[in-house]
C-alpha atoms as a PDB file:
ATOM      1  CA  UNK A   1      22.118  -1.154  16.981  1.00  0.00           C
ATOM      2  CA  UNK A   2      20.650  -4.681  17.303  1.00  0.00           C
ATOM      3  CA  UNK A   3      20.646  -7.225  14.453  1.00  0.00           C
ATOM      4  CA  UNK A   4      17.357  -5.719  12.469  1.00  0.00           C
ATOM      5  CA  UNK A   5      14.558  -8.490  12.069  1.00  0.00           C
ATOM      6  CA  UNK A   6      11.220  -8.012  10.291  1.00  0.00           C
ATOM      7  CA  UNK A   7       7.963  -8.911  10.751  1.00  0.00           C
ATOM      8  CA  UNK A   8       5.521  -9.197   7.791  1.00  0.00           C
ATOM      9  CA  UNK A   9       1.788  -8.295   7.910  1.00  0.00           C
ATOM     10  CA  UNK A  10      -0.026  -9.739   5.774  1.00  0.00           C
ATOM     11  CA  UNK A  11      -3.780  -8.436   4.492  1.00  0.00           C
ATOM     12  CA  UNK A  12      -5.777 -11.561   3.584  1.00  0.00           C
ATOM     13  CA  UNK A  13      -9.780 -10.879   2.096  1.00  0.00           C
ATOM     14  CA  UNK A  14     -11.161 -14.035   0.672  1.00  0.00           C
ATOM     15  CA  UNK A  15      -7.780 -14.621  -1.264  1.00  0.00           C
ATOM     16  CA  UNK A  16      -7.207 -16.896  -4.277  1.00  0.00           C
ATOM     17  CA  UNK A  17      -5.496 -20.021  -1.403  1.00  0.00           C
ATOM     18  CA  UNK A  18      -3.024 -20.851  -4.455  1.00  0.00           C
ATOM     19  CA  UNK A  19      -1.287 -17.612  -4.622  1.00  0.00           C
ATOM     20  CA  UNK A  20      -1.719 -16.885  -0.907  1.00  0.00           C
ATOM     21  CA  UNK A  21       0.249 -20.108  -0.406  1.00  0.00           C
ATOM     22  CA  UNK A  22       2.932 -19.458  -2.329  1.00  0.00           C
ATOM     23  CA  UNK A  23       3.233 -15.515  -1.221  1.00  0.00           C
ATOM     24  CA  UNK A  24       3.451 -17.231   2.362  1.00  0.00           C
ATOM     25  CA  UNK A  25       6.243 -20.038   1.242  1.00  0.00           C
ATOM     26  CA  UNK A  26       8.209 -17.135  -0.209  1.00  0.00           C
ATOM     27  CA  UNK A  27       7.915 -14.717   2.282  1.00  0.00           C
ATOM     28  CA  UNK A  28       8.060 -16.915   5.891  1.00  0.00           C
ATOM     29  CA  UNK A  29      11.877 -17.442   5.178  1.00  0.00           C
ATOM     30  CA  UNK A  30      12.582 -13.752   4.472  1.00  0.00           C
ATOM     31  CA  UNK A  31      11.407 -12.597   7.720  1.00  0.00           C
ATOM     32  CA  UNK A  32      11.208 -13.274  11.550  1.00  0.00           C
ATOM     33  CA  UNK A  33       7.385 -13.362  12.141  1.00  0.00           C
ATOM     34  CA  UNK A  34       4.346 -13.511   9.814  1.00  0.00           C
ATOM     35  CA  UNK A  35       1.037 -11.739  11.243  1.00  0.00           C
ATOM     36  CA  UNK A  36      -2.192 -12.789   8.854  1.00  0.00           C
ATOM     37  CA  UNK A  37      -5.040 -10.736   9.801  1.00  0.00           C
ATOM     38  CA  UNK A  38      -8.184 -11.648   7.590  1.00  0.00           C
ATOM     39  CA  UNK A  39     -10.943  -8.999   6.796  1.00  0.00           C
ATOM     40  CA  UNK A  40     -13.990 -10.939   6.791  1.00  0.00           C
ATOM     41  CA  UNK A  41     -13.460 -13.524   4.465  1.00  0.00           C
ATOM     42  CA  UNK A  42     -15.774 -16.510   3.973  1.00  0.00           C
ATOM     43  CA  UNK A  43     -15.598 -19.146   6.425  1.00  0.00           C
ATOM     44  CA  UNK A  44     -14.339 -22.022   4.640  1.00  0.00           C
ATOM     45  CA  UNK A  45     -11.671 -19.271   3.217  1.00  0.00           C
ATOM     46  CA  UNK A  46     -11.390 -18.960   6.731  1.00  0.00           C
ATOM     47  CA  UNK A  47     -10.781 -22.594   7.826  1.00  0.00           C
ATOM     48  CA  UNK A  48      -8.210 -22.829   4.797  1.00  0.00           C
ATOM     49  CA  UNK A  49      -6.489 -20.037   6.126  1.00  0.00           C
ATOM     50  CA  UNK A  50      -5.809 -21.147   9.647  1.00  0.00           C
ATOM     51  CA  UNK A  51      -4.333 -24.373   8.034  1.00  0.00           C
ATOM     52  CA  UNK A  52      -1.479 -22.471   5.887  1.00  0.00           C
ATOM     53  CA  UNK A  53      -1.027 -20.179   8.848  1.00  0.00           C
ATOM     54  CA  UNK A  54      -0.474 -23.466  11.055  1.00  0.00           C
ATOM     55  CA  UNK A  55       1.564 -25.304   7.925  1.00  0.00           C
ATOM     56  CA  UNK A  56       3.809 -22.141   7.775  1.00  0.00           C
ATOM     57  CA  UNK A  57       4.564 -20.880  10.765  1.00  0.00           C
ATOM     58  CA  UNK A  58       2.206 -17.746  11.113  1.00  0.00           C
ATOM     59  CA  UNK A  59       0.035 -15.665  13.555  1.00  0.00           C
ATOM     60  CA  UNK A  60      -3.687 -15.793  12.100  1.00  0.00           C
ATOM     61  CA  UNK A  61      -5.873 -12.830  13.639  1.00  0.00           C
ATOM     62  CA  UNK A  62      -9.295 -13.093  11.824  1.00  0.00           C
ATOM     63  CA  UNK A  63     -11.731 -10.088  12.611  1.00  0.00           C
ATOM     64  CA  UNK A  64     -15.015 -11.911  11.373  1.00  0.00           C
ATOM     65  CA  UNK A  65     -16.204  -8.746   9.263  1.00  0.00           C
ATOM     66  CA  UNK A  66     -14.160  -6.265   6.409  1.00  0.00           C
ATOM     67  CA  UNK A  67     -13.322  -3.670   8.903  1.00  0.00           C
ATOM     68  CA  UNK A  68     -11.326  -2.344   5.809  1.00  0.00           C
ATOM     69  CA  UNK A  69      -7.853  -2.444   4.933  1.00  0.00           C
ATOM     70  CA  UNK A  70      -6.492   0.591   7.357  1.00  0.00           C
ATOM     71  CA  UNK A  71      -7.770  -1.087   9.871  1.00  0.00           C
ATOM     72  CA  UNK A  72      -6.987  -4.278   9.307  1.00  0.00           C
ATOM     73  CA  UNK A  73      -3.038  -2.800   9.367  1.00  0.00           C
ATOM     74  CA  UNK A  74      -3.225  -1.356  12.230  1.00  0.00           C
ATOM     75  CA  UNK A  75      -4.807  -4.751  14.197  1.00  0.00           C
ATOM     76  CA  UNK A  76      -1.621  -6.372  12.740  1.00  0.00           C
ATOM     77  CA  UNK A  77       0.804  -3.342  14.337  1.00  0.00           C
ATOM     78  CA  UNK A  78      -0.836  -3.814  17.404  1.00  0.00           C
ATOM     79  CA  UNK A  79      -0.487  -7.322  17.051  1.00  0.00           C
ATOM     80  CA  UNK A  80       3.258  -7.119  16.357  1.00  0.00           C
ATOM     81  CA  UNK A  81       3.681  -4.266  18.877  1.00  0.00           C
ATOM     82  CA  UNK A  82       3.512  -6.901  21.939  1.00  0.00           C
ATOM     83  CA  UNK A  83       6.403  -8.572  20.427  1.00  0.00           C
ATOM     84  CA  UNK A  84       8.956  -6.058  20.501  1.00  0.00           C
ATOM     85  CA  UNK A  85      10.452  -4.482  23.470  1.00  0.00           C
ATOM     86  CA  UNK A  86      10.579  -0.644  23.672  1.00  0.00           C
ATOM     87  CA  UNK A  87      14.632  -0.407  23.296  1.00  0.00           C
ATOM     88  CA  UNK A  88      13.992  -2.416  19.787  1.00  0.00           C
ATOM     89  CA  UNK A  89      12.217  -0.115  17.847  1.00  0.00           C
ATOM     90  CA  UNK A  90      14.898   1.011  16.035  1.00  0.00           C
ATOM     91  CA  UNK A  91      16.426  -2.307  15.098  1.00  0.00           C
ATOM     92  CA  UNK A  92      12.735  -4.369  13.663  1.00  0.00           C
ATOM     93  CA  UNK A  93      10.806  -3.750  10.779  1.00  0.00           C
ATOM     94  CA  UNK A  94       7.202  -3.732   9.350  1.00  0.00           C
ATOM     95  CA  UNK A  95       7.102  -5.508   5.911  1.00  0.00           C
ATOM     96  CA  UNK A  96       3.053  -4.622   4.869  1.00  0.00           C
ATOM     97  CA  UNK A  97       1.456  -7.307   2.166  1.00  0.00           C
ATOM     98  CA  UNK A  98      -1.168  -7.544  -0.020  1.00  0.00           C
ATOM     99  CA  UNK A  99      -3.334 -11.275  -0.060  1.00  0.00           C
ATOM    100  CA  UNK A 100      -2.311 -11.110  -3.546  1.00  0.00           C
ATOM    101  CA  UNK A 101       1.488  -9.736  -4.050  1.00  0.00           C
ATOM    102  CA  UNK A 102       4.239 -12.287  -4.370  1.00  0.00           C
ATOM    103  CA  UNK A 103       7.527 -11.207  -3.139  1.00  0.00           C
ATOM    104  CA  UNK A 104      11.007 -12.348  -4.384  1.00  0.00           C
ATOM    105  CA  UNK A 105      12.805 -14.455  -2.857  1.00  0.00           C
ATOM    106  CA  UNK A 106      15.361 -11.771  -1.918  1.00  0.00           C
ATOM    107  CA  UNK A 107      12.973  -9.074  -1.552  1.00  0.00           C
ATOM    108  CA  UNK A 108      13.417  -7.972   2.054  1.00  0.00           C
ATOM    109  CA  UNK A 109      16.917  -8.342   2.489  1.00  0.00           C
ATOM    110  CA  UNK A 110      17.531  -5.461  -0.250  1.00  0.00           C
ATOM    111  CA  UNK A 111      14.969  -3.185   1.361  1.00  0.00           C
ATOM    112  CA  UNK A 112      16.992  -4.006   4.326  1.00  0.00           C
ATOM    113  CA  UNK A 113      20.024  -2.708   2.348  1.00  0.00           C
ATOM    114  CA  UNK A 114      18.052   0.426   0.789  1.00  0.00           C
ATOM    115  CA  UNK A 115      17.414   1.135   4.076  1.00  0.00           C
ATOM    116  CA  UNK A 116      20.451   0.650   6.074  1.00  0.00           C
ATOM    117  CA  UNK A 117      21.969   2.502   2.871  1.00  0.00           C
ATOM    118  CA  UNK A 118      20.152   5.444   3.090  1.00  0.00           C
ATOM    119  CA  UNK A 119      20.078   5.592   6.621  1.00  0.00           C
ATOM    120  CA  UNK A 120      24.354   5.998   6.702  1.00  0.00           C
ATOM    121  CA  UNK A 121      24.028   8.256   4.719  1.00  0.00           C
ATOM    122  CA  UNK A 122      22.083  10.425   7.278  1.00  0.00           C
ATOM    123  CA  UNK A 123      18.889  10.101   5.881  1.00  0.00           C
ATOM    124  CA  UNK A 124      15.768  10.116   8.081  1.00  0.00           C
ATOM    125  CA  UNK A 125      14.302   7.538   6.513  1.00  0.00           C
ATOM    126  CA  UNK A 126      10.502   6.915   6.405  1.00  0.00           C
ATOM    127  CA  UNK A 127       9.938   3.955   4.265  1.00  0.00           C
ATOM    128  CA  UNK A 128      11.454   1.771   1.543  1.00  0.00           C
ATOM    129  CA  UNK A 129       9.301  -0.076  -1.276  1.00  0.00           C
ATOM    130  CA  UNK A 130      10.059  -2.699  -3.688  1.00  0.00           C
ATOM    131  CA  UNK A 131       9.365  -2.178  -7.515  1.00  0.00           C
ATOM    132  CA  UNK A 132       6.379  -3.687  -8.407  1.00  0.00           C
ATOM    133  CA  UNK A 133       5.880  -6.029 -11.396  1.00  0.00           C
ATOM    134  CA  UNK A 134       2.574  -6.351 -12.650  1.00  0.00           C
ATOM    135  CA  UNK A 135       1.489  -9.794 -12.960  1.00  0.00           C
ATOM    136  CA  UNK A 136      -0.708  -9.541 -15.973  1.00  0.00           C
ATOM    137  CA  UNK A 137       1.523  -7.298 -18.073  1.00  0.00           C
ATOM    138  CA  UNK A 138       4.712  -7.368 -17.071  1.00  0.00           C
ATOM    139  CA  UNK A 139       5.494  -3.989 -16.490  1.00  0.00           C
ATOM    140  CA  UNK A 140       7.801  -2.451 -14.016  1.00  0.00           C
ATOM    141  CA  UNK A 141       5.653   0.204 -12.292  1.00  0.00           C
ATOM    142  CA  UNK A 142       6.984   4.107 -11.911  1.00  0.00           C
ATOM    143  CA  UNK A 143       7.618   5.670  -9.186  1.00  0.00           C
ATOM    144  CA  UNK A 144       6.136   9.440  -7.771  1.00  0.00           C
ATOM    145  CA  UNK A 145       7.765  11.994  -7.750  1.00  0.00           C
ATOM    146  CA  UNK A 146       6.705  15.626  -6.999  1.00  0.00           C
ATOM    147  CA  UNK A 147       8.138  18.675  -8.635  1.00  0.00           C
ATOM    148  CA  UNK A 148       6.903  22.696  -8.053  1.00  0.00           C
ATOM    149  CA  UNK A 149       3.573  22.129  -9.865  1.00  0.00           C
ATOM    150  CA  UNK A 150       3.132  18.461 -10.806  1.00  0.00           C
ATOM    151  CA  UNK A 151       3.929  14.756  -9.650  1.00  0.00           C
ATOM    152  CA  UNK A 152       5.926  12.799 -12.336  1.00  0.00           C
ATOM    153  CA  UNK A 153       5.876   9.012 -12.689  1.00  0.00           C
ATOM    154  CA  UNK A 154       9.857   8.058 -13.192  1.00  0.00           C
ATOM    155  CA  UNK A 155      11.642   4.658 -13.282  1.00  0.00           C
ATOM    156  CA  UNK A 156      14.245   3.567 -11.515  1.00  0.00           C
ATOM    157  CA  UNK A 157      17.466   4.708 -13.569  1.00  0.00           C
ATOM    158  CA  UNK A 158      19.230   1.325 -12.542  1.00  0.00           C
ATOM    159  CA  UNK A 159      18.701  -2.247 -11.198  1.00  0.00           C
ATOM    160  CA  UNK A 160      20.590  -1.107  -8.033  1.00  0.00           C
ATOM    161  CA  UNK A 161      20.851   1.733  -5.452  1.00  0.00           C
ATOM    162  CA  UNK A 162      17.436   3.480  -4.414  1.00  0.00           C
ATOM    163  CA  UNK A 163      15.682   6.073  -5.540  1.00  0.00           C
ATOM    164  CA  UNK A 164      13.967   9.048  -3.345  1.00  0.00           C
ATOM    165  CA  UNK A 165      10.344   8.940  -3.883  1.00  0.00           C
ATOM    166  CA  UNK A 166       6.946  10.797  -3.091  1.00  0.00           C
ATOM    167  CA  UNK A 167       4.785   7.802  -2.468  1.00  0.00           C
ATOM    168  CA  UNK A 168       4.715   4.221  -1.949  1.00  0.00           C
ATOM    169  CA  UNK A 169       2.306   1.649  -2.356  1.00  0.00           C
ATOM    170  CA  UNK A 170       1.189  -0.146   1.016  1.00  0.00           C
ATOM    171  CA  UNK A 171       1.857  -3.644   0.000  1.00  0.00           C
ATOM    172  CA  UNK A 172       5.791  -4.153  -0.407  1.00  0.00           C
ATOM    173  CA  UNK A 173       6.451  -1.473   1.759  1.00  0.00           C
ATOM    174  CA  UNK A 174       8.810  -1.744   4.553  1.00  0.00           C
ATOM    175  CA  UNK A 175       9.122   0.942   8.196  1.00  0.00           C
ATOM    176  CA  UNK A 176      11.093   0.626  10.881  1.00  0.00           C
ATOM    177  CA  UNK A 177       8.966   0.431  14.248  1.00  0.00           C
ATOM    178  CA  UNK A 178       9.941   3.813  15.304  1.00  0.00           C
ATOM    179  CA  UNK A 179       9.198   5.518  12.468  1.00  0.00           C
ATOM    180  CA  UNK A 180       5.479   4.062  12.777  1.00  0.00           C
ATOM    181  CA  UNK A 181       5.567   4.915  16.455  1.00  0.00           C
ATOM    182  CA  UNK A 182       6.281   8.638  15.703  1.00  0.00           C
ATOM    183  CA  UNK A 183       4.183   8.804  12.429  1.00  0.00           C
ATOM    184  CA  UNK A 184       1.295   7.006  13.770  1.00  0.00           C
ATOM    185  CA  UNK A 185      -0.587   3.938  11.844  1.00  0.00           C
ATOM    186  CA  UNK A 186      -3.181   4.237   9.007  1.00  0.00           C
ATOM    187  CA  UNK A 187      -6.387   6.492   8.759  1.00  0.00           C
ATOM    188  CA  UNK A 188      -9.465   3.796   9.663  1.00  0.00           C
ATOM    189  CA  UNK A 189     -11.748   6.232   8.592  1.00  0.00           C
ATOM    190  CA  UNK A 190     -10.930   6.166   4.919  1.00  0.00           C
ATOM    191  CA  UNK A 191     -11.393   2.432   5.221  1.00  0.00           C
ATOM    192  CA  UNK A 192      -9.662   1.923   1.399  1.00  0.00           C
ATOM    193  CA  UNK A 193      -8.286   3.849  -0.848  1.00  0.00           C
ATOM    194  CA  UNK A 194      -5.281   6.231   0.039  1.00  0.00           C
ATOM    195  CA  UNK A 195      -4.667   4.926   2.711  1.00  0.00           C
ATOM    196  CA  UNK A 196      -1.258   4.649   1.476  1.00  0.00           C
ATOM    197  CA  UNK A 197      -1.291   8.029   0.287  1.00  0.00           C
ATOM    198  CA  UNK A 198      -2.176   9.580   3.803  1.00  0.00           C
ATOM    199  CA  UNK A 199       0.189   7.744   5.228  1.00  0.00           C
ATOM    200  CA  UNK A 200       3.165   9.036   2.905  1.00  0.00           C
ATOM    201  CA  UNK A 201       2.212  12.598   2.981  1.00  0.00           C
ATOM    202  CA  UNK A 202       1.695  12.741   7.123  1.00  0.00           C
ATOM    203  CA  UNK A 203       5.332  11.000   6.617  1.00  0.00           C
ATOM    204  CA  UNK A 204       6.954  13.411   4.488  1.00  0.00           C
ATOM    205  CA  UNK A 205       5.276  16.586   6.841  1.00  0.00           C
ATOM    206  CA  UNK A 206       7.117  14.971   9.362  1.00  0.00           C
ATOM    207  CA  UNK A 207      10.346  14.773   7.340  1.00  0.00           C
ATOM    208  CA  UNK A 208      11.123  11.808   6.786  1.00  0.00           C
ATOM    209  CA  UNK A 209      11.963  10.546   3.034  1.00  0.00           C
ATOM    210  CA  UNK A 210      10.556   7.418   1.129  1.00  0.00           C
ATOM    211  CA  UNK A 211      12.879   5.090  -0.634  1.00  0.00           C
ATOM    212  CA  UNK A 212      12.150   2.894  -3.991  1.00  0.00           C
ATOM    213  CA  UNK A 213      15.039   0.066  -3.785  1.00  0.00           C
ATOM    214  CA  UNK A 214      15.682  -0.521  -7.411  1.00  0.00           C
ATOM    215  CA  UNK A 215      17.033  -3.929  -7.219  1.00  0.00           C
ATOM    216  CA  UNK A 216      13.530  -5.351  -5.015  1.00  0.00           C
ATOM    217  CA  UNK A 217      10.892  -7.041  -6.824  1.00  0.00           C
ATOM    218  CA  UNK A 218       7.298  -8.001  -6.084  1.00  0.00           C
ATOM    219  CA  UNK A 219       4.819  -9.247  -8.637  1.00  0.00           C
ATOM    220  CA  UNK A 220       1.475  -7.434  -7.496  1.00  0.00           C
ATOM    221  CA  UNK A 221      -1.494  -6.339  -9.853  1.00  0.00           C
ATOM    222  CA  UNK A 222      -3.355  -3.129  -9.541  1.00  0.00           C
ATOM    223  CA  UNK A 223      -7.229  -2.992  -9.818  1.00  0.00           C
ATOM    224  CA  UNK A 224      -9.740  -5.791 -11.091  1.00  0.00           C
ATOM    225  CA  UNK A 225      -8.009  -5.547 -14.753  1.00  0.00           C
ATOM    226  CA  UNK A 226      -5.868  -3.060 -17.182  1.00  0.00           C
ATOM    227  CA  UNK A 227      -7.034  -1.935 -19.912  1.00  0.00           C
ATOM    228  CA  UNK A 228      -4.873   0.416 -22.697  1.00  0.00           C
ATOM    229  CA  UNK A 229      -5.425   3.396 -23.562  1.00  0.00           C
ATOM    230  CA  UNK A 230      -3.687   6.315 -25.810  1.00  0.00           C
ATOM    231  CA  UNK A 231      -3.155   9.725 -24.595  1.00  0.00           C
ATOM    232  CA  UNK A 232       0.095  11.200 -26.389  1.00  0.00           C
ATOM    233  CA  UNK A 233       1.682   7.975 -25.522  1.00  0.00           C
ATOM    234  CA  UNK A 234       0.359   4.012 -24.401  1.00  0.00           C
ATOM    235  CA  UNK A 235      -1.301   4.361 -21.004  1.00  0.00           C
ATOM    236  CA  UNK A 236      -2.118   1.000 -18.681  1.00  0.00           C
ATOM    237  CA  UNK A 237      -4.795   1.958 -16.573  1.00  0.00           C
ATOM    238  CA  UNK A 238      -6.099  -0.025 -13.934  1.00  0.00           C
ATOM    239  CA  UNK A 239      -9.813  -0.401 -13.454  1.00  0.00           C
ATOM    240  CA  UNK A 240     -11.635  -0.912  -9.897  1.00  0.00           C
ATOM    241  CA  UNK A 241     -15.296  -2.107  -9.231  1.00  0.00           C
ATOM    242  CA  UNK A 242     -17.850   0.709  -8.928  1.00  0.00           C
ATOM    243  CA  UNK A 243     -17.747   0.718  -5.015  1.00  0.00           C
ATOM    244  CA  UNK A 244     -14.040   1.962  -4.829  1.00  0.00           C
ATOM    245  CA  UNK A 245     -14.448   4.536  -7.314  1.00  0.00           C
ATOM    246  CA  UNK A 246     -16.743   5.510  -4.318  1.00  0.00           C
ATOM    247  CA  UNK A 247     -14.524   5.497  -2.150  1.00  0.00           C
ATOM    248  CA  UNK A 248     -11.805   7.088  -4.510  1.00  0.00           C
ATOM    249  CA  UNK A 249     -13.575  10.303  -4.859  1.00  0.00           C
ATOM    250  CA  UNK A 250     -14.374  10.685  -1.002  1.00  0.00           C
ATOM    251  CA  UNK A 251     -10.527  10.194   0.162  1.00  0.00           C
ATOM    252  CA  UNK A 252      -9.832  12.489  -2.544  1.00  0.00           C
ATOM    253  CA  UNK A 253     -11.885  15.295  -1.504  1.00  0.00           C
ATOM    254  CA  UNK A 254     -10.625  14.417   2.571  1.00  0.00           C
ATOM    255  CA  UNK A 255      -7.268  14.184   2.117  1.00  0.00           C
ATOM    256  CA  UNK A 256      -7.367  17.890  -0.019  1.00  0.00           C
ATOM    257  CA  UNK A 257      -9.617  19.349   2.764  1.00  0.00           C
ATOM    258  CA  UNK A 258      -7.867  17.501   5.448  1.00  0.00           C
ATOM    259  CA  UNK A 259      -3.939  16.634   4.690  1.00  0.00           C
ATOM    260  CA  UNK A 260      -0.865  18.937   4.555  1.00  0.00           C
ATOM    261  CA  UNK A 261       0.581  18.718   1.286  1.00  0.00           C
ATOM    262  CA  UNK A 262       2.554  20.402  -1.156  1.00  0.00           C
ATOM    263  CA  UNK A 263       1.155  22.904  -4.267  1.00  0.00           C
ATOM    264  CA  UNK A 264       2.090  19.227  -6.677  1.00  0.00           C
ATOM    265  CA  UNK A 265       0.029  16.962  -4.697  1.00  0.00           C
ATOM    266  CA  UNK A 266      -2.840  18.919  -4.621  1.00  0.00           C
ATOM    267  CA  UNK A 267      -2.903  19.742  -8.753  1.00  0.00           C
ATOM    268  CA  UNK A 268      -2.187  15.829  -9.006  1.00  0.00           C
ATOM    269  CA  UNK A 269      -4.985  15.381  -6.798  1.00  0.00           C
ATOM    270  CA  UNK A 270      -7.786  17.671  -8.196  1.00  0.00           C
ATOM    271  CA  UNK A 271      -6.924  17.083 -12.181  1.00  0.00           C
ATOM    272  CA  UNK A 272      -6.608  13.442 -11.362  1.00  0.00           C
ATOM    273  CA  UNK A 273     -10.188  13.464  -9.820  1.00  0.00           C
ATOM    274  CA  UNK A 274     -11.570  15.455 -13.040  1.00  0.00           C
ATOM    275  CA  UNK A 275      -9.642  12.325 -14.839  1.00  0.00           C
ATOM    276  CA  UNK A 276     -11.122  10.029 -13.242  1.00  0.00           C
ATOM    277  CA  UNK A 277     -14.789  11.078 -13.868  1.00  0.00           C
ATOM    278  CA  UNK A 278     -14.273  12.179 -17.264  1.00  0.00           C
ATOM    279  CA  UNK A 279     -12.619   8.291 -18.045  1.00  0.00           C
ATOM    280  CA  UNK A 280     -14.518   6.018 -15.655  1.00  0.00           C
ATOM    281  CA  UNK A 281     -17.833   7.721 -15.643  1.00  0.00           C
ATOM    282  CA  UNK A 282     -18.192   8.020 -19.676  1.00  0.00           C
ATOM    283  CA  UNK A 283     -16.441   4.944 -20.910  1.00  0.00           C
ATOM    284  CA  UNK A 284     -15.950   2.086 -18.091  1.00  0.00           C
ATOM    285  CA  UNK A 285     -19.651   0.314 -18.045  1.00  0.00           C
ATOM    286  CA  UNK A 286     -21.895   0.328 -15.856  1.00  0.00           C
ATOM    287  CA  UNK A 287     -21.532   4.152 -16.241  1.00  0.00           C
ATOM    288  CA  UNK A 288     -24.609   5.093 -14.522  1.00  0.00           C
ATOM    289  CA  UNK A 289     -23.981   3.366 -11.435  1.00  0.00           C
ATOM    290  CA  UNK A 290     -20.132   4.667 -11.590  1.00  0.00           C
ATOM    291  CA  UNK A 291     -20.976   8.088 -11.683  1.00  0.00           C
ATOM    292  CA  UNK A 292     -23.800   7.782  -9.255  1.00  0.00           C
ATOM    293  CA  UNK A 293     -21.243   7.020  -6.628  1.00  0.00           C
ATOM    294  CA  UNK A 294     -18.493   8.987  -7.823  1.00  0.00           C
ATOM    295  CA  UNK A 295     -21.211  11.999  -6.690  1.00  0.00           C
ATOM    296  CA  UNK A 296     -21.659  10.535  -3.635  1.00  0.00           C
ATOM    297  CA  UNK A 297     -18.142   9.984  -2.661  1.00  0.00           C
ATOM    298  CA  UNK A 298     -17.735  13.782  -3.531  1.00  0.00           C
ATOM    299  CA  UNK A 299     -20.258  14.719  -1.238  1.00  0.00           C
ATOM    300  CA  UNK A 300     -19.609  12.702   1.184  1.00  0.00           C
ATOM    301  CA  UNK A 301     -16.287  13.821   0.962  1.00  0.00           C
ATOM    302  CA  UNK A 302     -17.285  17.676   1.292  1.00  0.00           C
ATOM    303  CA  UNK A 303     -19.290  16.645   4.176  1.00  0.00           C
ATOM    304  CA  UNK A 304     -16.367  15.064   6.139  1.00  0.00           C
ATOM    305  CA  UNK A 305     -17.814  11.245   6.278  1.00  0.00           C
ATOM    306  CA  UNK A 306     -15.720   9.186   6.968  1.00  0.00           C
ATOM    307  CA  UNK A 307     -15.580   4.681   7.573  1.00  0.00           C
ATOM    308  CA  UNK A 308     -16.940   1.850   5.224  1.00  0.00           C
ATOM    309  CA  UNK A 309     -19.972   2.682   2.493  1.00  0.00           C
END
C-alpha cells in the first residue's frame, strides 16, 4: 500500500469569497491537490475565484452555466482521475466540499484514520464523513441509521472511534478512488437533491459500509435558514427556497421507483415526503408557489424526468 494522499473537490456557486477563502486556507494544507469546479457563478465571482485558486495553490475548472451539483462532482473526478495512475487507486482519496463548509484543521487526517481503522479491521469500506457543526446553531448533527422499519437519527456515542452509518452528507465526505471506480460517480440527472442519498444506497447494495469519524469536524449549514419547531421534543429544521422543494419531491419519487433499498429507507422516504408537504406547503410562505412545485416534482417524478427544472 502506497502512502494515501487526498485530493479535495471543491463545489463553488457564486460563494460568499470570505468564507470560500478561508475553507481554501484550511483545507490546501490538509490535502495533496485542490480541484475548484464552479457551477455558473457570476463573472466577477468568477474572476475572484481564479485569483484564490492562483493565491492557493488550486485547479479552477469553471463550466460557465449550473450544470448542477452531481455534475459538477463528477467534472471534478474526471478532473482528478488524470492524476492518478491505475495501480493508485487504492492508496488516494476523494475529499468532496461544499462552497460553504469549513473544515478543521485536522479534519482529513482523522477520516484518514476512520478509514484506515475500519479498513484493518476488514471492513469494506465505502465512505467516511466528518460530523457536521452547524454554523448558525451550533449543533452537532445525527447521524442515519436504518433499523427493520425505520431510519433513526443517533449521535456519535464518543469524541473518538467511528460509527457505522446509513448515509452521509456529500460535503465532508471522503472515498477512496477505487471505491468510486467500482460504485460509479453521482446521478446527473437528479441535478440536486439526493444526490448524496443515491450515492449511499447504490454503495451499501454493493456492500460496502459508511463510516461517521466521531472525532472530525466541519462547520457546514443546512438549507437557507433553521427554524424550531416542537413535535414531542425541539426539532431544527432546515428550510430550502421553493425551487428545491421541487426538486425534493421528484428525487423522492425516482429514487423509490428507481433505487434498491431496504423496507426502512423506503417508510423514511414516503412518510418523510407526506412531512414535507404537510410542513412546507401549509406553514413555510410563499405556500402557494411551494406546493405548486411540490406537485410538479411529484409528477415529474412519476413520469421519470429527470436533469435541471
Amino acid at each position: 500500500m502506497q502512502r494515501a494522499s487526498v485530493s479535495a473537490i471543491v463545489i463553488t456557486f457564486n460563494p460568499d469569497l470570505a468564507t470560500f477563502a478561508t475553507i481554501l486556507a484550511t483545507i490546501r494544507p490538509q490535502v495533496d491537490r485542490v480541484v475548484i469546479v464552479d457551477n455558473g457563478s457570476k463573472l466577477a465571482t468568477t474572476d475572484a475565484l481564479l485569483v484564490l485558486a492562483a493565491r492557493h495553490r488550486c485547479t479552477l475548472k469553471a463550466l460557465g452555466e449550473n450544470f448542477g451539483i452531481a455534475s459538477a462532482q463528477n467534472h471534478g473526478i474526471d478532473a482528478v482521475g488524470q492524476c492518478v495512475d491505475a495501480g493508485a487507486a487504492n492508496s488516494h482519496y476523494v475529499l468532496f466540499l461544499d462552497h460553504d463548509s469549513i473544515p478543521a484543521d485536522d479534519m482529513v487526517q482523522r477520516l484518514l484514520g476512520a478509514d484506515a481503522r475500519a479498513r484493518a479491521r476488514g471492513e469494506r469500506v465505502g465512505a467516511v464523513g466528518p460530523v457536521t457543526v452547524d454554523k448558525r446553531t451550533g449543533t452537532s448533527a445525527r447521524f442515519m441509521k436504518a433499523g427493520r422499519l425505520w431510519l433513526n437519527r443517533e449521535a456519535c456515542a464518543s469524541d473518538s472511534g467511528e460509527m457505522s452509518v446509513d448515509f452521509l452528507i456529500s460535503s465532508g465526505t471522503l472515498v477512496r478512488f477505487d471505491v468510486l471506480r467500482d460504485v460509479g460517480g453521482m446521478n446527473d440527472g437528479l441535478f440536486i437533491d439526493h444526490v448524496d442519498t443515491e450515492w449511499c444506497l447504490r454503495a451499501l447494495a454493493r456492500g460496502y459500509r459508511l463510516y461517521a469519524a466521531c472525532d472530525a469536524r466541519l462547520l457546514h449549514s443546512l438549507g437557507d435558514e433553521v427554524v424550531e419547531v416542537w413535535s414531542g421534543r425541539r426539532r431544527e429544521v432546515f428550510v430550502h427556497s421553493p425551487v428545491r422543494d421541487y426538486y425534493a419531491f421528484r428525487n423522492s419519487i425516482l429514487l423509490l421507483r428507481q433505487v434498491r433499498m431496504s423496507f426502512a429507507w423506503r417508510t423514511f422516504l414516503s412518510v418523510r415526503l407526506l412531512m414535507f408537504l404537510a410542513f412546507f406547503g401549509f406553514w413555510v410562505p410563499p405556500r402557494g408557489r411551494r406546493l405548486r412545485l411540490m406537485m410538479k416534482g411529484l409528477f415529474d417524478g412519476l413520469t421519470g424526468r429527470t436533469g435541471k427544472l
